[in-house]
C-alpha atoms as a PDB file:
ATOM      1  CA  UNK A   1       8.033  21.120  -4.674  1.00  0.00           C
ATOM      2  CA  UNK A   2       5.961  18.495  -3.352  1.00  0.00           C
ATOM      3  CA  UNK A   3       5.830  14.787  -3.780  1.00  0.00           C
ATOM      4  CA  UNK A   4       4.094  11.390  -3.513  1.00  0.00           C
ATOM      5  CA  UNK A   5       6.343   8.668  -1.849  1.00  0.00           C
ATOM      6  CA  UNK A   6       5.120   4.965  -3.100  1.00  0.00           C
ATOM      7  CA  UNK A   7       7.128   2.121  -1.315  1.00  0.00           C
ATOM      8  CA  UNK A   8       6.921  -1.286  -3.234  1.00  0.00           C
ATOM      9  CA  UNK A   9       6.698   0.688  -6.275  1.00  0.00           C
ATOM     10  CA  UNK A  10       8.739  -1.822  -9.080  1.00  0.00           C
ATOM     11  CA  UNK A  11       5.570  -3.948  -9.849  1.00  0.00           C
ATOM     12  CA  UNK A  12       1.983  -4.242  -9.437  1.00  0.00           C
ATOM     13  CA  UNK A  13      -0.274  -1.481  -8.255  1.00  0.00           C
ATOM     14  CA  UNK A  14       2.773   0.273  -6.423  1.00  0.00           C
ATOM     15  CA  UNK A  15       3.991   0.338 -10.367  1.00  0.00           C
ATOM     16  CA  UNK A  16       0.541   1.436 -11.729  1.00  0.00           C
ATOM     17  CA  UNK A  17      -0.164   3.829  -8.887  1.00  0.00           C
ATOM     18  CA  UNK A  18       3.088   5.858  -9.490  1.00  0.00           C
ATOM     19  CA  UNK A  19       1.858   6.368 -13.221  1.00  0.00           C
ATOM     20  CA  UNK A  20      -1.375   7.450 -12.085  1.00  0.00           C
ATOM     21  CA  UNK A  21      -0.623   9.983  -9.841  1.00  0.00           C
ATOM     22  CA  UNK A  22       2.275  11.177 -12.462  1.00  0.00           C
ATOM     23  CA  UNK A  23      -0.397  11.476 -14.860  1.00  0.00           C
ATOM     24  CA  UNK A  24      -2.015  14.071 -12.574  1.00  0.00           C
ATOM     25  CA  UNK A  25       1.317  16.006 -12.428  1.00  0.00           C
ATOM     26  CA  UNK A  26       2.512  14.456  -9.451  1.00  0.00           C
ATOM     27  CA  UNK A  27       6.435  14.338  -8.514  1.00  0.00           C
ATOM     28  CA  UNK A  28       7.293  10.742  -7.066  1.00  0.00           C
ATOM     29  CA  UNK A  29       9.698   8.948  -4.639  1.00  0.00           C
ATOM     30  CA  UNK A  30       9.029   5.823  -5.927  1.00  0.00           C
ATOM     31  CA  UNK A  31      11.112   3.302  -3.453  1.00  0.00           C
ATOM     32  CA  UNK A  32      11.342  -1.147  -3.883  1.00  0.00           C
ATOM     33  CA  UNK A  33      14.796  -3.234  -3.703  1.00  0.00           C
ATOM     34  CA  UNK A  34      15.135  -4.008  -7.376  1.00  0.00           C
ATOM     35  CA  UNK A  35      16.767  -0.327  -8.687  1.00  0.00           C
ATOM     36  CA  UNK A  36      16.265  -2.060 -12.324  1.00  0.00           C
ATOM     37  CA  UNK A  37      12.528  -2.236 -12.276  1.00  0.00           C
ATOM     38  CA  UNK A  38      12.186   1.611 -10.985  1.00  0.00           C
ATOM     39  CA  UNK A  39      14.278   2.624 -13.409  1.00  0.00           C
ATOM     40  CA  UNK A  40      12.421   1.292 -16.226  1.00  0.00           C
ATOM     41  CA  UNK A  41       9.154   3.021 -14.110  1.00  0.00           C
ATOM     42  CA  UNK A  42      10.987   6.276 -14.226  1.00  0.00           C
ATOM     43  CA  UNK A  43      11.249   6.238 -17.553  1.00  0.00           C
ATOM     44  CA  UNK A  44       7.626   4.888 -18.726  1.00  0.00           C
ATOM     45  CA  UNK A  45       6.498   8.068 -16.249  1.00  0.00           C
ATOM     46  CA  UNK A  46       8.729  10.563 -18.217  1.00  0.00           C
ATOM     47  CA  UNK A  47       7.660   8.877 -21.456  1.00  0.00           C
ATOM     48  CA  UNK A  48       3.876  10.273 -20.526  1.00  0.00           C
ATOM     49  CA  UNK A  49       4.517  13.621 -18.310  1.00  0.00           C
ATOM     50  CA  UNK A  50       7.981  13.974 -19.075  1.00  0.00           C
ATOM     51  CA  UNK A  51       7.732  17.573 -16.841  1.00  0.00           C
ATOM     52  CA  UNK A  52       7.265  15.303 -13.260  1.00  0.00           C
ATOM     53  CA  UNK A  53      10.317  14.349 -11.314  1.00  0.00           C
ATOM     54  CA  UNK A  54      10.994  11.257 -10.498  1.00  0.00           C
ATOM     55  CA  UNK A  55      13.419  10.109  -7.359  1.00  0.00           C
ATOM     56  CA  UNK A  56      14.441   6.100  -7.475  1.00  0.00           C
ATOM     57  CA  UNK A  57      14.872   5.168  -3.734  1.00  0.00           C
ATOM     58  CA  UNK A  58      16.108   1.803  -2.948  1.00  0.00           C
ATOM     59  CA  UNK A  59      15.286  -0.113   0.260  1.00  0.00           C
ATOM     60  CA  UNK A  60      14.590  -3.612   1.726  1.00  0.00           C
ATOM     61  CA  UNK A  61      11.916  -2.384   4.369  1.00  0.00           C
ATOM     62  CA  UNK A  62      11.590  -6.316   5.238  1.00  0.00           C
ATOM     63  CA  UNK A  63      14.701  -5.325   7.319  1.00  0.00           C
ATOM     64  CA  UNK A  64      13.574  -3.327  10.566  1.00  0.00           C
ATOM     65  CA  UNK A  65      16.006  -0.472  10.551  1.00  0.00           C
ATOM     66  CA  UNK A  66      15.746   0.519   6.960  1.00  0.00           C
ATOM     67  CA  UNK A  67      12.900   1.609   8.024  1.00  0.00           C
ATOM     68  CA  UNK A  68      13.899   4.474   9.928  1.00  0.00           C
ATOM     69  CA  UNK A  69      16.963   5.032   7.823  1.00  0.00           C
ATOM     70  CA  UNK A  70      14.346   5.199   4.555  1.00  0.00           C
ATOM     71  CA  UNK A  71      12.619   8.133   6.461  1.00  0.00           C
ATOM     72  CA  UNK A  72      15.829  10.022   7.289  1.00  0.00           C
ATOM     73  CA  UNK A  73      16.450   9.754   3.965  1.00  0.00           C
ATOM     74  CA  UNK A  74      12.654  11.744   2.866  1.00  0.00           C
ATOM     75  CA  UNK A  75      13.379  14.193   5.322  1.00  0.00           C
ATOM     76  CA  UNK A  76      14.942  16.321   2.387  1.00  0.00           C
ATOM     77  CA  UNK A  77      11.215  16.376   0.479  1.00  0.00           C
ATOM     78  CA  UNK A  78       7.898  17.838   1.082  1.00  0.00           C
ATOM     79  CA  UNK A  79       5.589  15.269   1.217  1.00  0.00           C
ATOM     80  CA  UNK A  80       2.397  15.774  -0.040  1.00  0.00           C
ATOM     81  CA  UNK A  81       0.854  11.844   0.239  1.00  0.00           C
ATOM     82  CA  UNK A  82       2.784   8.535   1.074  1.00  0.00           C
ATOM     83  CA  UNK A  83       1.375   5.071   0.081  1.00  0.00           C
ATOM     84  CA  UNK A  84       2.715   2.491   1.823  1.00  0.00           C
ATOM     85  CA  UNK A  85       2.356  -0.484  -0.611  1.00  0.00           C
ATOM     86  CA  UNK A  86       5.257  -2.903  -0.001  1.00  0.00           C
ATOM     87  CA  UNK A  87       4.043  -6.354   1.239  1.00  0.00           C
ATOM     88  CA  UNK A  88       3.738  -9.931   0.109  1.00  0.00           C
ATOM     89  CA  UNK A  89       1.890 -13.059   0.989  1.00  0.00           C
ATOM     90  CA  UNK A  90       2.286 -16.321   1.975  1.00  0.00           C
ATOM     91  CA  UNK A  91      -0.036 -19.139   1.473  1.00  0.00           C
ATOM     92  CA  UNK A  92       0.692 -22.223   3.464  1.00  0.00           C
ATOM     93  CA  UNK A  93      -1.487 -24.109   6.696  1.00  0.00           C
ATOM     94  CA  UNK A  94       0.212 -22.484   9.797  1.00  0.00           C
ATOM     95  CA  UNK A  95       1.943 -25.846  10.579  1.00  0.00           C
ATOM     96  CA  UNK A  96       3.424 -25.836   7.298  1.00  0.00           C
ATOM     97  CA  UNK A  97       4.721 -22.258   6.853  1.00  0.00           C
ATOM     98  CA  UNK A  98       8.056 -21.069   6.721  1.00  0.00           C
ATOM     99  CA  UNK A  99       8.739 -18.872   9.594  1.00  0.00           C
ATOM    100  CA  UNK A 100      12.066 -17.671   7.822  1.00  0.00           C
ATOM    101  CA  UNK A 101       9.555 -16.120   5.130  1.00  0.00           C
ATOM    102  CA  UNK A 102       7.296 -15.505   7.697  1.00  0.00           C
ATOM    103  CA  UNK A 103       9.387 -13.477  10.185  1.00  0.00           C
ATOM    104  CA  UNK A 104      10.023 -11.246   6.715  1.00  0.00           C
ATOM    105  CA  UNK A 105       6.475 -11.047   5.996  1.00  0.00           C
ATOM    106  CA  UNK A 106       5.989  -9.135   9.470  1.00  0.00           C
ATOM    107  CA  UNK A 107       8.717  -7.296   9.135  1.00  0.00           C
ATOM    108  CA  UNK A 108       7.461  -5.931   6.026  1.00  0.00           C
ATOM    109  CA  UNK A 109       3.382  -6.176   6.026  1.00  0.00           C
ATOM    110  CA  UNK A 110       3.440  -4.662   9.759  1.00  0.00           C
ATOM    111  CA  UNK A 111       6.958  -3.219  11.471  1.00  0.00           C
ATOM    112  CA  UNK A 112       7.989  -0.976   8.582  1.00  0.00           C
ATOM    113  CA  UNK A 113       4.635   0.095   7.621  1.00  0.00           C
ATOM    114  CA  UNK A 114       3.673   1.059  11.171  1.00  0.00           C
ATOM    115  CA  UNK A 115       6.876   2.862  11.334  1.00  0.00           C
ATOM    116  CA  UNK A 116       6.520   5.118   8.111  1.00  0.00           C
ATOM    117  CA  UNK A 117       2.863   5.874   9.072  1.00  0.00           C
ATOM    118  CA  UNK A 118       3.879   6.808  12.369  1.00  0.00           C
ATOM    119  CA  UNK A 119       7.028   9.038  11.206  1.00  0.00           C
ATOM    120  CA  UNK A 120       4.836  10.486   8.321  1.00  0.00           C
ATOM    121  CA  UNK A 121       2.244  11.374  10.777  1.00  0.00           C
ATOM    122  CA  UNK A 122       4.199  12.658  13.664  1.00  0.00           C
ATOM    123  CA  UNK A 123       5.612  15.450  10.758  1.00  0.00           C
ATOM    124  CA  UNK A 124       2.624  16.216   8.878  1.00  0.00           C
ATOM    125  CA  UNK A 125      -0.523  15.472  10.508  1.00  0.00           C
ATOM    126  CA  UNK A 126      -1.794  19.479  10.904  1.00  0.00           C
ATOM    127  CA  UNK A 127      -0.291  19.933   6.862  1.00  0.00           C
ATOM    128  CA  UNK A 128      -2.948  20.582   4.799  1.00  0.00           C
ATOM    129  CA  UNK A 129      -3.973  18.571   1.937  1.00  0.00           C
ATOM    130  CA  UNK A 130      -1.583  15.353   3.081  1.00  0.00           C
ATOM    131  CA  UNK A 131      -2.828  11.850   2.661  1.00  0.00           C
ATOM    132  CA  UNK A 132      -1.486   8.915   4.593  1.00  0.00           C
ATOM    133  CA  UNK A 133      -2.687   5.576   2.316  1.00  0.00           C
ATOM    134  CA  UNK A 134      -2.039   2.118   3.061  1.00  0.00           C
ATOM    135  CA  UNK A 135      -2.456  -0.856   1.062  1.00  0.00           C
ATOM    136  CA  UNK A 136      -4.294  -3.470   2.781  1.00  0.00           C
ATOM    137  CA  UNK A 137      -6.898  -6.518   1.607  1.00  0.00           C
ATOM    138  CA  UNK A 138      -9.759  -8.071   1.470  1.00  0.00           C
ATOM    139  CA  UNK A 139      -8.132 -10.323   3.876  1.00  0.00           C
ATOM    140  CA  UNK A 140      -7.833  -7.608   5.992  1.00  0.00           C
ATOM    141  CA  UNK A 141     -11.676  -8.141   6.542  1.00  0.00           C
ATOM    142  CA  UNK A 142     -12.051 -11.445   6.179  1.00  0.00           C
ATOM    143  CA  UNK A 143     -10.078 -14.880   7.323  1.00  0.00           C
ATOM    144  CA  UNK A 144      -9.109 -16.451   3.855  1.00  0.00           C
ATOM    145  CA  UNK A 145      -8.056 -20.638   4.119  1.00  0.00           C
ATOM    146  CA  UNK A 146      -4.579 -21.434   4.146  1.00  0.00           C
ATOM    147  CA  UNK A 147      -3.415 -17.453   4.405  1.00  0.00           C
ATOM    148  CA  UNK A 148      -4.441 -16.940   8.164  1.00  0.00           C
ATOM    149  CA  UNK A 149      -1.218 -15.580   8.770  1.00  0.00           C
ATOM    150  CA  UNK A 150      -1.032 -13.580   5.526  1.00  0.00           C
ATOM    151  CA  UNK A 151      -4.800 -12.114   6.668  1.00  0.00           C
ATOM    152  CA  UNK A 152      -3.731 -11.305   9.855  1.00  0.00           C
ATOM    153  CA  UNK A 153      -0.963  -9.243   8.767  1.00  0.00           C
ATOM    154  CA  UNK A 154      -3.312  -7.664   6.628  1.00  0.00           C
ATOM    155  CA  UNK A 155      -6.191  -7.286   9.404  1.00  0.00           C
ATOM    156  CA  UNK A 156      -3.608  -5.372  11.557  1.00  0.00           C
ATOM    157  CA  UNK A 157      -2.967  -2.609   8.728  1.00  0.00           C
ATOM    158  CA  UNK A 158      -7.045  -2.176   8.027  1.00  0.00           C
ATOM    159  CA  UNK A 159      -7.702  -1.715  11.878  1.00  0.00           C
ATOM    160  CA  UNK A 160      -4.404   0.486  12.426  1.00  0.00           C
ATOM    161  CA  UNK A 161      -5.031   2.766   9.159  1.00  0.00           C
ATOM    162  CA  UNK A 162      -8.185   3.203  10.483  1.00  0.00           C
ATOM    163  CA  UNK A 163      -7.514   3.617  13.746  1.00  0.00           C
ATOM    164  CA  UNK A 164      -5.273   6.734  12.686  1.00  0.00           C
ATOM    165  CA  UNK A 165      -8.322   8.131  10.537  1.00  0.00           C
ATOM    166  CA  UNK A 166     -10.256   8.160  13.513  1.00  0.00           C
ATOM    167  CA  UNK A 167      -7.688   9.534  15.856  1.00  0.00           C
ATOM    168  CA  UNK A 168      -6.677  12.454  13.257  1.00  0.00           C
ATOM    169  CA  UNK A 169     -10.147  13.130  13.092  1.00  0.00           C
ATOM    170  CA  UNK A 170     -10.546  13.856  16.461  1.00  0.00           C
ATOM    171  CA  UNK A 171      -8.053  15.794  16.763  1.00  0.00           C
ATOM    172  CA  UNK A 172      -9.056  17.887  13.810  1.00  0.00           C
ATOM    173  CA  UNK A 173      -5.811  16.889  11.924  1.00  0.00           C
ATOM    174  CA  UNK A 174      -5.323  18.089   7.957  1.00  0.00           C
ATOM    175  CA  UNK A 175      -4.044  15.137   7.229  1.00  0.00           C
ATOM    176  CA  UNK A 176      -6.247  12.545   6.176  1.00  0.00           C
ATOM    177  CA  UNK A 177      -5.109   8.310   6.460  1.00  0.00           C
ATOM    178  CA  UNK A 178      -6.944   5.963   4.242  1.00  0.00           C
ATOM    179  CA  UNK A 179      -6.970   2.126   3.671  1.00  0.00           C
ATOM    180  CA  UNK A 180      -7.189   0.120   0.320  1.00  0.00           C
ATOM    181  CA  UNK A 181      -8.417  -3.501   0.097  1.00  0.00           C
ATOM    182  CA  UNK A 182      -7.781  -4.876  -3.007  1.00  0.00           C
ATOM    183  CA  UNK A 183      -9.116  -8.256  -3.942  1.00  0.00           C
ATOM    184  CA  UNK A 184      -7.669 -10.935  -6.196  1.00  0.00           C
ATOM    185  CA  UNK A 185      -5.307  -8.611  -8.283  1.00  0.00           C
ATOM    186  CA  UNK A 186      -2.998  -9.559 -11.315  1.00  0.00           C
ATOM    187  CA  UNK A 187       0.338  -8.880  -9.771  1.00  0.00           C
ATOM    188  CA  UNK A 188       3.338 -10.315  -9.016  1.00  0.00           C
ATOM    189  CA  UNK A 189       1.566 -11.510  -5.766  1.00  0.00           C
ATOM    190  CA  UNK A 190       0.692 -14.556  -6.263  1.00  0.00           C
ATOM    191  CA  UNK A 191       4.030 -15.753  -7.663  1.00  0.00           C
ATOM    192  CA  UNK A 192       5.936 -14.712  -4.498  1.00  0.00           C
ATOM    193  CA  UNK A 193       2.835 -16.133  -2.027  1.00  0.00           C
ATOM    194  CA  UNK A 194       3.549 -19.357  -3.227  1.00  0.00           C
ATOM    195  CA  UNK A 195       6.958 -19.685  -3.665  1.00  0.00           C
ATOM    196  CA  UNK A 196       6.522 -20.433  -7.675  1.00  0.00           C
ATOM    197  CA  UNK A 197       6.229 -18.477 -10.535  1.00  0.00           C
ATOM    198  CA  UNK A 198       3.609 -17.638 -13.589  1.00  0.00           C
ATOM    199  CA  UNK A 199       0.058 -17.897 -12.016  1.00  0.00           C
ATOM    200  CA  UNK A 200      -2.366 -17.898 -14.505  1.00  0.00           C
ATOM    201  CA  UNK A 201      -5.209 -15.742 -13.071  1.00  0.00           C
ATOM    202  CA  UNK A 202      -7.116 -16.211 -15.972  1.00  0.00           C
ATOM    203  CA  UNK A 203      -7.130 -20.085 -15.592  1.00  0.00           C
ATOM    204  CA  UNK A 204      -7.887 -20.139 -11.940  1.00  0.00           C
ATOM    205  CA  UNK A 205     -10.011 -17.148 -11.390  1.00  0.00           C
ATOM    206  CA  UNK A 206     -13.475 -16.459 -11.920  1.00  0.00           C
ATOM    207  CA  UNK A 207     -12.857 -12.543 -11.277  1.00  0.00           C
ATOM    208  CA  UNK A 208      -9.803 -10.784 -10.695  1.00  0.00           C
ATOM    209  CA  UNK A 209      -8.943  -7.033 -11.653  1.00  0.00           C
ATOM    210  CA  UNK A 210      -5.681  -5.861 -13.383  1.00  0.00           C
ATOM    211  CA  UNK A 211      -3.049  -3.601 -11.157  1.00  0.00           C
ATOM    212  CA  UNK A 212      -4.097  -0.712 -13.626  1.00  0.00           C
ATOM    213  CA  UNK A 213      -7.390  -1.319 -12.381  1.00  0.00           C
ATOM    214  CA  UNK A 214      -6.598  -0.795  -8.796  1.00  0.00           C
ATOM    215  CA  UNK A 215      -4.689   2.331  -8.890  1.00  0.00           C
ATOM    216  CA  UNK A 216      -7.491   3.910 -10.581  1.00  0.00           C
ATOM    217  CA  UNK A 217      -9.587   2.721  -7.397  1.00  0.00           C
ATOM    218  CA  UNK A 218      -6.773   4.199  -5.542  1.00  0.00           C
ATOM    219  CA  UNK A 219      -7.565   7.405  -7.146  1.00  0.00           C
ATOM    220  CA  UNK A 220     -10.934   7.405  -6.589  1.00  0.00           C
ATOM    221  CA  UNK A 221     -10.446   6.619  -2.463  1.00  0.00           C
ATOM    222  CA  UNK A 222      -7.136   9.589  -2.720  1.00  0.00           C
ATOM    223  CA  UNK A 223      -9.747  12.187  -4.550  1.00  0.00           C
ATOM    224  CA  UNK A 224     -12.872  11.329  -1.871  1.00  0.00           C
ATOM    225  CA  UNK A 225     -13.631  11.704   1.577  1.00  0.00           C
ATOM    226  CA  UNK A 226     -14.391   8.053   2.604  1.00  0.00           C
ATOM    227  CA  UNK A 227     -11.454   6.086   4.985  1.00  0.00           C
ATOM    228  CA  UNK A 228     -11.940   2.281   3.260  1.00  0.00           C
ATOM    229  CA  UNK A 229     -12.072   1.660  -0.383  1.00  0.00           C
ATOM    230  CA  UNK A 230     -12.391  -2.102  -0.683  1.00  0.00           C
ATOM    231  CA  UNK A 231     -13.432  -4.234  -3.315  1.00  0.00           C
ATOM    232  CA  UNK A 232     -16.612  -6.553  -2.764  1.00  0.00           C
ATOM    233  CA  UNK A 233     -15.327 -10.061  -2.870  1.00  0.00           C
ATOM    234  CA  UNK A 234     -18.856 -11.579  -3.997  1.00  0.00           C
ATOM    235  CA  UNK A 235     -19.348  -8.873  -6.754  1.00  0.00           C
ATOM    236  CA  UNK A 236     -15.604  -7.879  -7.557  1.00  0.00           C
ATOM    237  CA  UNK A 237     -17.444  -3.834  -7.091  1.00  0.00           C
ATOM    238  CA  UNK A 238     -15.081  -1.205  -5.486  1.00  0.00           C
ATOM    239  CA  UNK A 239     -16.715   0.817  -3.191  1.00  0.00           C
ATOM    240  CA  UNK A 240     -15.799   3.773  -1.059  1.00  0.00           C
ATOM    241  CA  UNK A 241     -16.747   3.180   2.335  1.00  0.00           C
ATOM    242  CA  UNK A 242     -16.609   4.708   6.600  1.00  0.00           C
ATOM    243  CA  UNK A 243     -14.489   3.071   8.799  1.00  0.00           C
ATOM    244  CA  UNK A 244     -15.832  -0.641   9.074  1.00  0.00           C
ATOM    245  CA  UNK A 245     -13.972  -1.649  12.466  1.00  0.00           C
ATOM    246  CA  UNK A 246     -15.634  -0.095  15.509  1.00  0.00           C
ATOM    247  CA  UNK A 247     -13.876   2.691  17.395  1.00  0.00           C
ATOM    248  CA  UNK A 248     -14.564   2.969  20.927  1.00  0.00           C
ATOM    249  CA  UNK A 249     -13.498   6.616  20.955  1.00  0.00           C
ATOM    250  CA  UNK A 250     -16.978   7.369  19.205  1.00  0.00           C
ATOM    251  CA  UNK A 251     -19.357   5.898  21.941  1.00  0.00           C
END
């Protein structure tokens, strides 16, 4: 039996994702640190493809070592495709940010991702048919004001997910790694970037897409051949893109 592993899976598009791929007849690992939240996700997934399993994993990955301790753990499933999705945001002028947050931020957004890629890749790079995806952002391409450090973050997981694309490719890997850049989406995001809660995204932005939106663009980049999906931040478009960052190993 084979399964898709979703880390930050209790709200947003690690929430939606987890019913879209269920929907296709996917089992799930669906891991975040509130146990309540993937509970009630469990059951909204059985309560529309009640014949998928569904495995409630908690973990804090903004803690280093649960990191490796959350991949000990998967070691007892075949794992067809992991999305790493767990991350937040911080919006402050680098003077003015909390480094307490901050240090967490890294933690999360970098260390623990670059660990689970590397772990999931190190086992199942020559399986065929595995996907590695990572959740990244349009501020993974581009420097947004007051959220340099956020961006950053963010930069580092576009050019390592794409890095690993390229490398995989060269070595003729099955697996296949793939980055997503949402824009503006309605999540819980903005809430935790800013330390406050109930952001209208209606009332403050011209475009924005739903969560439910963005898994469905998750699909599309899972079910193609492309490495970036990313969503235009003039026209709000998704589009399926090759790597954008040059790689020096194709010169």
């Amino acid at each position: 039996m084979k399964y898709t592993v979703i880390t930050g899976a209790s709200s947003g598009i690690g929430y939606e994702a987890a019913l879209a791929f269920a929907k296709r007849g996917k089992n799930l690992v669906v891991i975040a640190r509130r146990e309540d939240k993937l509970q009630e996700l469990k059951e909204a997934v059985q309560n529309v493809k009640s014949d998928v399993e569904v495995i409630v994993h908690t973990a804090d990955l903004a803690t280093p070592e649960n990191a490796h301790k959350l991949y000990e753990d998967m070691k007892k499933y075949d794992i067809e495709t992991w999305v790493n999705n767990a991350g937040f945001g911080n919006f402050a002028s680098v003077g003015e940010q909390d480094l307490g947050k901050i240090g967490k931020m890294l933690h999360l957004n970098i260390e623990a991702l670059t660990i689970l890629s590397s772990l999931y890749v190190r086992d199942y790079a020559n399986t065929e048919g595995t996907q590695l995806m990572n959740i990244s952002s349009v501020g993974g391409y581009n420097i947004v004001p007051e959220a340099v450090t956020y961006c950053a973050t963010k930069f580092y997981v576009s050019a390592f997910t794409e890095g690993v694309a390229q490398e995989l490719k060269g070595k003729n890997a099955k697996m296949q790694a793939k980055v997503l850049a949402p824009a503006a989406t309605e999540t819980e995001f903005a809430d935790r970037a800013r330390g406050s809660e109930g952001f209208d995204y209606e009332g403050n932005l011209p475009k924005y897409h739903t969560a439910k939106e963005m898994a469905s663009f998750l699909l599309d980049l899972y079910d193609g051949d492309k490495v970036v999906g990313i969503v235009n931040a003039e026209t709000y478009d998704f589009e399926l893109r090759d790597p954008i960052f040059n790689y020096a190993g194709n010169r």
